[in-house]
Protein backbone atom coordinates (compact mmCIF):
# COMPACT_ATOMS: atom_id res chain seq x y z
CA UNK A 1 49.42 -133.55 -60.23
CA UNK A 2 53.18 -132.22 -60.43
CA UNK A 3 53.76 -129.57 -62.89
CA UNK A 4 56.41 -130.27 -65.61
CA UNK A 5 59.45 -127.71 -64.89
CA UNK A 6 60.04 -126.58 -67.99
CA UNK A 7 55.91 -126.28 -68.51
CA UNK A 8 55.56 -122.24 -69.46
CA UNK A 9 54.03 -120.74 -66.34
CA UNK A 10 52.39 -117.27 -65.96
CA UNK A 11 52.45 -115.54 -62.97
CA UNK A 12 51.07 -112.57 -61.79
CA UNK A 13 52.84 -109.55 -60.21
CA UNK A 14 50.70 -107.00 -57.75
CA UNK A 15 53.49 -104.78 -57.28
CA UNK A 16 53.72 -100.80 -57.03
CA UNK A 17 56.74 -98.97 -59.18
CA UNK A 18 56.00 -95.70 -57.80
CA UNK A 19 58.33 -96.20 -54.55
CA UNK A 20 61.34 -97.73 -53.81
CA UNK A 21 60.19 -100.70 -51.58
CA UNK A 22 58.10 -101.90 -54.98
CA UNK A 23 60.18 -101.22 -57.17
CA UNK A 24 63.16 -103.70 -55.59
CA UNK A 25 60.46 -106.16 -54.63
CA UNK A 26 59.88 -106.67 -58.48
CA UNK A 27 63.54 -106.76 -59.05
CA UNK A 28 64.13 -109.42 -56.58
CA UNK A 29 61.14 -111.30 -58.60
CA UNK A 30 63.47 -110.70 -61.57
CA UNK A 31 66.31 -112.25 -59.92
CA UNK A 32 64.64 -114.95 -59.93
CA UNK A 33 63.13 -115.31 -62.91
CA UNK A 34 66.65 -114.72 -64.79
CA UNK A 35 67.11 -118.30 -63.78
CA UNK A 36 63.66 -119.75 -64.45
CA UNK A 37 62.92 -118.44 -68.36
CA UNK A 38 59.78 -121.00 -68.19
CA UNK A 39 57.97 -117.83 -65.87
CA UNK A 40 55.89 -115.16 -67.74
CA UNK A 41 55.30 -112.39 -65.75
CA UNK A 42 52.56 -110.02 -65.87
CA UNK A 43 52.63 -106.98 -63.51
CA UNK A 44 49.86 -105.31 -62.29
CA UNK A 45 49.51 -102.04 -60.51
CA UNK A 46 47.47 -102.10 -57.18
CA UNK A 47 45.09 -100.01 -58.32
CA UNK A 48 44.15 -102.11 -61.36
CA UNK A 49 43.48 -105.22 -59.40
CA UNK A 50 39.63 -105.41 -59.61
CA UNK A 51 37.62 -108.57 -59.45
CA UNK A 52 37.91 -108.90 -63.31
CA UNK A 53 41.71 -109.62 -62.92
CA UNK A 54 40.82 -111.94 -59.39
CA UNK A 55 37.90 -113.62 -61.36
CA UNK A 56 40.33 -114.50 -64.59
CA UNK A 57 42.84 -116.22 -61.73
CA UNK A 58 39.68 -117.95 -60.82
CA UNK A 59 39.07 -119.43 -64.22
CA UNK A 60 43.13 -120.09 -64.11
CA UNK A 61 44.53 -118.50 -66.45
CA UNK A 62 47.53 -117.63 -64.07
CA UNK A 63 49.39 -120.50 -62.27
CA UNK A 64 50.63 -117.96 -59.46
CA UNK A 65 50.34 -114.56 -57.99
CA UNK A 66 52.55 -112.37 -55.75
CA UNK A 67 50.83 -109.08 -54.06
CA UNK A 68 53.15 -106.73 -52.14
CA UNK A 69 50.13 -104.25 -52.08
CA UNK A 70 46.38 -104.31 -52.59
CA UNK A 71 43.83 -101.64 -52.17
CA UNK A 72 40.93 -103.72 -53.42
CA UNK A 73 39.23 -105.64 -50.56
CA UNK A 74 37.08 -107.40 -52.63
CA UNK A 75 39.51 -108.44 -55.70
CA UNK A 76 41.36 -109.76 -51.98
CA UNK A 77 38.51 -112.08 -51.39
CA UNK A 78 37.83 -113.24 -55.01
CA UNK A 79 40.95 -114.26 -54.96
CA UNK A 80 41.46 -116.04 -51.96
CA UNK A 81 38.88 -118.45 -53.14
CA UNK A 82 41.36 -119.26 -56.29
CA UNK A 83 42.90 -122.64 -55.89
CA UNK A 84 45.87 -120.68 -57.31
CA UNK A 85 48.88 -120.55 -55.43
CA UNK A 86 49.64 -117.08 -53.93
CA UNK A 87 52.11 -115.36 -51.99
CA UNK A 88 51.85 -112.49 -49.43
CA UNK A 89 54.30 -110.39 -49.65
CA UNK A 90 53.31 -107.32 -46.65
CA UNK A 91 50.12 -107.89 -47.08
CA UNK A 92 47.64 -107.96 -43.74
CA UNK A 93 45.36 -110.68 -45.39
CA UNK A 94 46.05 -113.29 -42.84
CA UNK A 95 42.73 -113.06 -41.31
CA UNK A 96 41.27 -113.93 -44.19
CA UNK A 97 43.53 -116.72 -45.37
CA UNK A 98 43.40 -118.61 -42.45
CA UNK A 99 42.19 -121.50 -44.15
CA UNK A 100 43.86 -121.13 -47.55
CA UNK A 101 45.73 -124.42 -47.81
CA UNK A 102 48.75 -122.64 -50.71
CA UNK A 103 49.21 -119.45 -49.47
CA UNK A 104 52.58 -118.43 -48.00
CA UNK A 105 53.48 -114.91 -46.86
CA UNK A 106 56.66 -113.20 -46.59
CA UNK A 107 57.24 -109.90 -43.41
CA UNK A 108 59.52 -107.84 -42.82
CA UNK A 109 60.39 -108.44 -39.08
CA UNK A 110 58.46 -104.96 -38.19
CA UNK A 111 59.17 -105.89 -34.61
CA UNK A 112 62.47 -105.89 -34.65
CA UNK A 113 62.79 -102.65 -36.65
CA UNK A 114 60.27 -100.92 -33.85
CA UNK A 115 62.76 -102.15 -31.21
CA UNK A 116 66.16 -101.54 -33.25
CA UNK A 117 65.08 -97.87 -34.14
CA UNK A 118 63.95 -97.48 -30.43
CA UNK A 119 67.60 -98.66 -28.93
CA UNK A 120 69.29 -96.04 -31.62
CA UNK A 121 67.96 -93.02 -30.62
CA UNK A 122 67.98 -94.33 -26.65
CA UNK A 123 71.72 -94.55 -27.36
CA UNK A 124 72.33 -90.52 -28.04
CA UNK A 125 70.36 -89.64 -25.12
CA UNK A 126 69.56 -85.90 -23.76
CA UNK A 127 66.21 -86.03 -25.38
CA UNK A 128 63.20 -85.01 -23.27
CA UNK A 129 60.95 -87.07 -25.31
CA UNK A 130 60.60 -89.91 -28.10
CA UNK A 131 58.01 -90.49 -30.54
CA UNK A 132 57.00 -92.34 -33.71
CA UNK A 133 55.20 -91.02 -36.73
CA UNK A 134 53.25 -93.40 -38.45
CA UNK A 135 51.90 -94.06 -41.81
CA UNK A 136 49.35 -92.43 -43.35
CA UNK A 137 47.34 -94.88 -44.68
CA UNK A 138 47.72 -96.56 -41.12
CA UNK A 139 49.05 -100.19 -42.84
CA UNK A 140 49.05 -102.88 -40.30
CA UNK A 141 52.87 -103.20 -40.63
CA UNK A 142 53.05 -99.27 -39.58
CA UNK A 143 51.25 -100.01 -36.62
CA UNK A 144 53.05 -103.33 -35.32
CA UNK A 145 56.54 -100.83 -35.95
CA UNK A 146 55.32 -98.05 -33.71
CA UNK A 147 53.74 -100.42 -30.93
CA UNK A 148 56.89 -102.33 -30.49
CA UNK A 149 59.19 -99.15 -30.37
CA UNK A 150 56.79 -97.17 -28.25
CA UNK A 151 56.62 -100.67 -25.74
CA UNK A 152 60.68 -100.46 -26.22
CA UNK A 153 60.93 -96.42 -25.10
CA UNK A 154 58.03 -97.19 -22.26
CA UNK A 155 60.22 -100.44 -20.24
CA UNK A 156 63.25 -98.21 -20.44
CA UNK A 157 61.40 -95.71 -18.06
CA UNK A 158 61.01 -92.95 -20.84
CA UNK A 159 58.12 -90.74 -22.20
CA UNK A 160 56.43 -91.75 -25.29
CA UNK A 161 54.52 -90.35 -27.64
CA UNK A 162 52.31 -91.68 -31.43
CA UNK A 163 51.41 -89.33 -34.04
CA UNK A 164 47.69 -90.61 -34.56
CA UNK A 165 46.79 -90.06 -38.37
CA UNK A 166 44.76 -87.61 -39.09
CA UNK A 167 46.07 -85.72 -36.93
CA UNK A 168 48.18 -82.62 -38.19
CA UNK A 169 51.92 -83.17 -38.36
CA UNK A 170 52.62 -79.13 -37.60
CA UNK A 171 50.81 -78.71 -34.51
CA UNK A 172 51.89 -81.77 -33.08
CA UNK A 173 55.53 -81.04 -33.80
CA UNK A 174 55.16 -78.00 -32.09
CA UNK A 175 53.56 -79.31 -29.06
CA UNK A 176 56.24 -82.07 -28.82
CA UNK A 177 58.99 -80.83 -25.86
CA UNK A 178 62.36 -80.09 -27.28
CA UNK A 179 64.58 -81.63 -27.48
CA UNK A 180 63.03 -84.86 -29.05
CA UNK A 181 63.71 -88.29 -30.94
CA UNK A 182 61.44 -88.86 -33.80
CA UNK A 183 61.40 -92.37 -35.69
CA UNK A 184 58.88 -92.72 -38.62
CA UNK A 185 57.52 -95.51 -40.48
CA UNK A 186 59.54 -95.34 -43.41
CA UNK A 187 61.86 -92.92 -44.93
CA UNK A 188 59.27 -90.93 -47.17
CA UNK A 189 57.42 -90.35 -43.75
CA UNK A 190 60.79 -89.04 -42.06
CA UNK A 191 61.59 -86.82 -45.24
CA UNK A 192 57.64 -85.40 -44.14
CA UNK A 193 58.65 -84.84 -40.88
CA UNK A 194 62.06 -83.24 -41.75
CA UNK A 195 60.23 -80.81 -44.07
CA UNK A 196 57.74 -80.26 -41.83
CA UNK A 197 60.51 -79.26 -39.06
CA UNK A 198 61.78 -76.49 -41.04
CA UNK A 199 58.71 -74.89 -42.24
CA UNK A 200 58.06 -74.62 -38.24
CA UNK A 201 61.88 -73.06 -37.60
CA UNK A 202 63.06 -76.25 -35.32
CA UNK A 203 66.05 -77.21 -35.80
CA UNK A 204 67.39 -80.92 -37.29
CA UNK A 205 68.72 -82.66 -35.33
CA UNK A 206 69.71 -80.35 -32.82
CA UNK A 207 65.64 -79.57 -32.04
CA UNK A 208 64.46 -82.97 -33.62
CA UNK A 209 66.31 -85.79 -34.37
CA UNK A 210 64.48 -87.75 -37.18
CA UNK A 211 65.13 -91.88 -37.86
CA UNK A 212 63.37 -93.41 -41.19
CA UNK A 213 63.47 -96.84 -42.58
CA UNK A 214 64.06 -98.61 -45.84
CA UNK A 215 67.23 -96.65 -46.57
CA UNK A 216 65.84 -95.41 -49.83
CA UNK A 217 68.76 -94.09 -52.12
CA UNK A 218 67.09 -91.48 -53.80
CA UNK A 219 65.79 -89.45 -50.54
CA UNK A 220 68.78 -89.50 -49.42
CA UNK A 221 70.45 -87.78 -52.47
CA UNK A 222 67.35 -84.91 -52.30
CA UNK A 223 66.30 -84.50 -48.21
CA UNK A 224 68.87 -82.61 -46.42
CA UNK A 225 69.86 -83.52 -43.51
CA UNK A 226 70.48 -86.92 -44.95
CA UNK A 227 68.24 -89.07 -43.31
CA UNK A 228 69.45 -92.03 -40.79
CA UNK A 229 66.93 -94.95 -41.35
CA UNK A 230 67.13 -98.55 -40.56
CA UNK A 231 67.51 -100.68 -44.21
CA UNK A 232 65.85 -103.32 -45.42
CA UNK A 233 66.94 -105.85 -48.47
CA UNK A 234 63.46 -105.35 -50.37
CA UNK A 235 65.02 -107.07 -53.08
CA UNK A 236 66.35 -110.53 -51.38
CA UNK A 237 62.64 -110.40 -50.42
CA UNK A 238 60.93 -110.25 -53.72
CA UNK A 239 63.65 -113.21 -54.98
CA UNK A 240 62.32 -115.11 -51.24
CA UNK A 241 58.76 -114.28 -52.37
CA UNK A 242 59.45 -115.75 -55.90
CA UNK A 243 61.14 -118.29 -54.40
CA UNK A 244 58.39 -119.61 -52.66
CA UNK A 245 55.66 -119.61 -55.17
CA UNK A 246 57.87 -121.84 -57.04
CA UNK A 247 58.01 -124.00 -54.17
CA UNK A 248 53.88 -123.82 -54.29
CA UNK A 249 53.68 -124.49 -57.69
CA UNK A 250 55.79 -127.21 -58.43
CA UNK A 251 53.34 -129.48 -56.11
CA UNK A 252 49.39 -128.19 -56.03
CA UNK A 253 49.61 -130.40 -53.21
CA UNK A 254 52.19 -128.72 -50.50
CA UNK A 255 50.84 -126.19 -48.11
CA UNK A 256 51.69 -122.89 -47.80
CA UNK A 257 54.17 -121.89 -44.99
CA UNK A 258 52.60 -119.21 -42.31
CA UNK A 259 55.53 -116.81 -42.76
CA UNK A 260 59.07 -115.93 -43.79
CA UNK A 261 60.54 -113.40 -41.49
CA UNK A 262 62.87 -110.96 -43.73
CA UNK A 263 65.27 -109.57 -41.02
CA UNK A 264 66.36 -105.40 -41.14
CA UNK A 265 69.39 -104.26 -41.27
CA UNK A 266 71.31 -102.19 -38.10
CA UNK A 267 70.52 -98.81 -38.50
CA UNK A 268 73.01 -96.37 -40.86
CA UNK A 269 73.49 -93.31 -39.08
CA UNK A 270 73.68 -89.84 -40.65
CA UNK A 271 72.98 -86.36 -40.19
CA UNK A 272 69.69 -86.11 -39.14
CA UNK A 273 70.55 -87.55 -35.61
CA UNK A 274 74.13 -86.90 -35.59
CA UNK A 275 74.02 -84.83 -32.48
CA UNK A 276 76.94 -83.33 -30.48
CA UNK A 277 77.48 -85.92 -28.00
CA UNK A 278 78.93 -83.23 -25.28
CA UNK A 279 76.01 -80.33 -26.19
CA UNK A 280 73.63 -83.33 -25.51
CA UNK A 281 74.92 -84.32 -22.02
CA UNK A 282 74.35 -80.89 -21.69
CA UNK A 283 71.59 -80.50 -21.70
CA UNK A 284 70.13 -83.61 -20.05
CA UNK A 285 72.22 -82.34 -17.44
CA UNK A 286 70.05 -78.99 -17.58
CA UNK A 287 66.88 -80.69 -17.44
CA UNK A 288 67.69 -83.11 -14.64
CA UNK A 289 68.77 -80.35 -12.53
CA UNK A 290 65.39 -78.32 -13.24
CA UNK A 291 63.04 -81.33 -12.28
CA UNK A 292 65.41 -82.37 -8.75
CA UNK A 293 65.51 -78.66 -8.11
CA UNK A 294 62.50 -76.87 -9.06
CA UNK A 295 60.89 -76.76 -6.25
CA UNK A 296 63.17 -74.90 -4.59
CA UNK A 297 64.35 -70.83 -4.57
CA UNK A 298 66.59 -71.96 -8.27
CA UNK A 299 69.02 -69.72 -9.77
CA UNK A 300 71.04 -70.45 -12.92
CA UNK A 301 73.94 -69.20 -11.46
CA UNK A 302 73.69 -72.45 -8.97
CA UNK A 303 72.20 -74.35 -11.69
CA UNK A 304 75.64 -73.53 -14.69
CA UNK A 305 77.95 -74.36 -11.58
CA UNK A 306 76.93 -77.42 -10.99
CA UNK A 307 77.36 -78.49 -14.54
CA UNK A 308 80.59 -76.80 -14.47
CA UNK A 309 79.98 -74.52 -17.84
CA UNK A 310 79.66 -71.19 -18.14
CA UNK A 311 75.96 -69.36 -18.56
CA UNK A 312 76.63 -68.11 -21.78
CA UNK A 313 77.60 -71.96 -23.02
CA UNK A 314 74.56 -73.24 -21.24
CA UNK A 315 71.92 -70.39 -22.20
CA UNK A 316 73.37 -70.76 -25.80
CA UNK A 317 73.43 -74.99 -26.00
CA UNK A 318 69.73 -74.78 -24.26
CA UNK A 319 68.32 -72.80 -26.91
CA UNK A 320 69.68 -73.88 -29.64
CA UNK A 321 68.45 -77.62 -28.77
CA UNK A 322 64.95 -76.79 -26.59
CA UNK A 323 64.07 -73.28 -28.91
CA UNK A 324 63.35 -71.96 -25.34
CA UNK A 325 65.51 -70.21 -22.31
CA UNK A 326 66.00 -72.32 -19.49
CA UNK A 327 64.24 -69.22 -17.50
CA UNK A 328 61.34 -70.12 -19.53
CA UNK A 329 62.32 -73.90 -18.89
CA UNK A 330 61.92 -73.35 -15.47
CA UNK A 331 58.33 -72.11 -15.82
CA UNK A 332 57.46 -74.40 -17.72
CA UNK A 333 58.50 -77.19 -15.44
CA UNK A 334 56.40 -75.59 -12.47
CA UNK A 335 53.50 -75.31 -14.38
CA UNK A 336 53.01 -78.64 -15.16
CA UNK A 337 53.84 -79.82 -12.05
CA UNK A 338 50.87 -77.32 -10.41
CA UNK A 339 48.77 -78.66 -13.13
CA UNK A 340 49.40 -82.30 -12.13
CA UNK A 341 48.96 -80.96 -8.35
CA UNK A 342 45.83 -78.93 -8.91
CA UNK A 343 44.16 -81.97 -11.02
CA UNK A 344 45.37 -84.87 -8.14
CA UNK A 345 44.95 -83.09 -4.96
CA UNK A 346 43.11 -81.18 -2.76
CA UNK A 347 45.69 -78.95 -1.93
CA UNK A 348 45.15 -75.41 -1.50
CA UNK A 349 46.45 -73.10 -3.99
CA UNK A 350 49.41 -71.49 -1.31
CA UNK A 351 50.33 -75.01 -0.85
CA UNK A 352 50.56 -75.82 -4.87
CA UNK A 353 52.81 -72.42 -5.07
CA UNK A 354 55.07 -73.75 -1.78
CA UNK A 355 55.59 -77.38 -3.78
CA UNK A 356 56.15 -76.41 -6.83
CA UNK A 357 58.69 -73.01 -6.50
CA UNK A 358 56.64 -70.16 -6.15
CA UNK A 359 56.95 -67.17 -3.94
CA UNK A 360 52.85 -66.73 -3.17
CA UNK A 361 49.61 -68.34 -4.33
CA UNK A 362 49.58 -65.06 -5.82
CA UNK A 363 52.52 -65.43 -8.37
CA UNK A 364 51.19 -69.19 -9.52
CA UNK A 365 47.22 -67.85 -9.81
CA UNK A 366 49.06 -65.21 -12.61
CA UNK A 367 51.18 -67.46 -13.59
CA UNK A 368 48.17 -70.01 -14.69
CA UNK A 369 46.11 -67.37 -16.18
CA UNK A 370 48.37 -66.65 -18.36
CA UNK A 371 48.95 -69.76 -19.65
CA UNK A 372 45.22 -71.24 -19.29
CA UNK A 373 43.31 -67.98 -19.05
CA UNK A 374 41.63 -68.85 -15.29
CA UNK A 375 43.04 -69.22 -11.73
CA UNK A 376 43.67 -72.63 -9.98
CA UNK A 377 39.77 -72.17 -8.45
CA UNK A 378 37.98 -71.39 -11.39
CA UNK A 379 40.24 -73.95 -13.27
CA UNK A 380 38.96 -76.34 -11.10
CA UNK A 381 35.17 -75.18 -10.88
CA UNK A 382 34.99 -75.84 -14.96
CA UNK A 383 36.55 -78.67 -15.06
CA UNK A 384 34.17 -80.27 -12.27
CA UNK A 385 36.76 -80.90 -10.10
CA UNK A 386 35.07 -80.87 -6.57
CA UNK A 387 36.22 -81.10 -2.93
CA UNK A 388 39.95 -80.19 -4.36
CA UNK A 389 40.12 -76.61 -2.49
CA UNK A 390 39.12 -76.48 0.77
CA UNK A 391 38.22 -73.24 2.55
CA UNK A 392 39.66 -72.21 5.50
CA UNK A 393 37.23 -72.71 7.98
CA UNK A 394 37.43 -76.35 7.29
CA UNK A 395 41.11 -76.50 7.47
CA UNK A 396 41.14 -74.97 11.50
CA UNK A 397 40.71 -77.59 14.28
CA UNK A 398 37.17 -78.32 15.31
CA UNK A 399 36.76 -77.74 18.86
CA UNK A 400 33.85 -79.57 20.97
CA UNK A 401 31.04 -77.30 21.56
CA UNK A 402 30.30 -76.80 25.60
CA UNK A 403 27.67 -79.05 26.94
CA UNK A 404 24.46 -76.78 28.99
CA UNK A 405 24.56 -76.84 32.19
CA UNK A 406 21.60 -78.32 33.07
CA UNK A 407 19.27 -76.73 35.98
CA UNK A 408 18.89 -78.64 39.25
CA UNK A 409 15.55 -80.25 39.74
């Protein structure tokens, strides 16, 4: 049976005021409602939606709800047995609607903000390595952002790395090479990450570059560097979301539609990745020239040359952007590539110290114990790598042993 249009309708709100996403979703619901004074609206914090709220919907004495957030898996269930009409608004409850005949949900095109985020920071280059931080509460629209900008970073050929929650933010910042591109999930996240950055001394965005999303107004009055972030028009979606219940209300009969995509914006870019574009070329330059050359007798005088730039400029540049000398650089290079060697091969140690830069098996053994606290042999022994350093007797050339002479008859 149609509904009258001017019949008084009462709708339900699950929205949270406590950020900026919710609090334009409800505005854009307000929008809306400016133009339809037959809705009633009753809001209702996320953490007050119980199964007593769901189980009044069930005995319908709302005519439509709108959740942007839930936190109650339950109230979730009691009310997706409500013949009421409801829309999804960010909300991962498609798995359990999949049957629910007037229930529409509304996305932000998380996607598409992985991949636009991931092209941005591709575009200032020089950075060693690019990574996402993700929610804390590890929402499903968190995840599908960081899977589509790490797959985005991955086909263009470059290193990749996802700040698994609970993991802490501090040591993994610290373990991240320099310099790197950070995006995070949302703006509040990249605000974490910024703070976090220069409790730890690194530098922003010389160090770190840092990309948020939502373009929230009032972080980027109080976080300094002002963050860049990717925006999204949270309030044409809560008038879309609106929108659509009305469309779901005004015949109990018309199915819900699967979803309504809410494109982002390009990303705004400010001072948190506003890097010098010739410092940055700089040092890509630097690092390129350390992993083509490493495994050779390198000296910075051949390496600052070749770039054209005095050592001073490059020593100075390198440090400012890496927090490390490119002496130490160096090192740090041939380490890891004798790590790689020493875990893949069964090369001897000399050999590892030959490929990799080294003068003697001697200079990588203390070069690895200082850094892991064993030599390449004992490395190997605890870590149950077998067969990977063969002794010398088995390297030499087997000769055939003389056949006896046997005695006449």
């Amino acid at each position: 049976m149609k509904i009258h249009p001017s019949q008084d309708k009462t709708i339900v709100c699950v929205h949270s005021l406590k950020d900026y996403a919710g609090r334009e979703h409800f505005a854009g619901v307000l929008d809306f409602c400016r133009n339809h004074p037959s809705w009633n609206i009753r809001l209702v914090d996320p953490n007050d939606l119980d199964v007593h709220v769901a189980s009044r919907t069930l005995a319908h004495e709302f005519d439509g709800i709108i959740i942007s957030i839930s936190r109650e898996p339950k109230a979730m269930r009691t009310l997706l047995q409500t013949p009421v009409p409801i829309v999804f608004a960010n909300v991962g409850a498609h798995r359990l609607a999949d049957k629910r005949k007037q229930a529409s949900f509304v996305w932000t095109d998380n996607g598409d903000i992985g991949e636009k985020g991931a092209h941005f920071l591709m575009s200032l280059s020089g950075f060693a390595v690019y990574a996402f931080v993700g929610d804390k509460e590890c929402n499903f629209w968190s995840t599908e952002r960081a899977r589509a900008f790490r797959d985005c970073i991955v086909k263009a050929g470059n290193p990749c790395r996802i700040l698994n929650h609970p993991e802490s933010l501090d040591s993994w910042l610290v373990a991240l090479p320099k310099p790197a591109a950070i995006m995070a999930s949302h703006d509040l996240r990249a605000a974490e990450v910024i703070s976090a950055c220069k409790r730890l001394g690194f530098s922003v965005p010389d160090q770190i570059a840092v990309l948020g999303v939502d373009n929230d107004p009032a972080l980027q009055i109080s976080v300094r560097p002002k963050i860049s972030s990717v925006p999204i028009d949270f309030r044409q979606m809560g008038y879309r979301e609106a929108e659509e219940l009305d469309r779901l209300m005004s015949c109990p009969r018309r199915k819900g539609r699967p979803e309504i995509i809410i494109p982002a914006g390009d990303v705004i870019p400010r001072q948190s990745t506003h890097r010098n574009a010739k410092s940055a070329q700089l040092i890509l330059g630097i690092n390129s020239y350390i992993a083509e050359h490493a495994h050779e007798k390198l000296r910075i005088a051949d390496l600052v040359r070749t770039l054209n730039c005095s050592r001073r400029l490059a020593e100075l540049r390198f440090r400012q952007a890496t927090g490390s000398s490119i002496r130490q650089a160096i090192g740090a290079f041939r380490l890891s590539k004798a790590l790689e060697l020493a875990k893949t091969t069964d090369n001897s140690t000399n050999l590892i110290a030959r490929l990799c830069g080294y003068a003697s098996g001697q200079r990588l053994n203390c070069a690895f114990k200082a850094r892991f606290g064993l030599s390449i042999s004992q490395w190997r022994i605890t870590k149950g790598i077998t067969g990977k350093a063969p002794s010398r007797i088995s390297q030499r050339k087997t000769l055939p042993c003389p056949q006896r002479r046997q005695a006449p008859p």
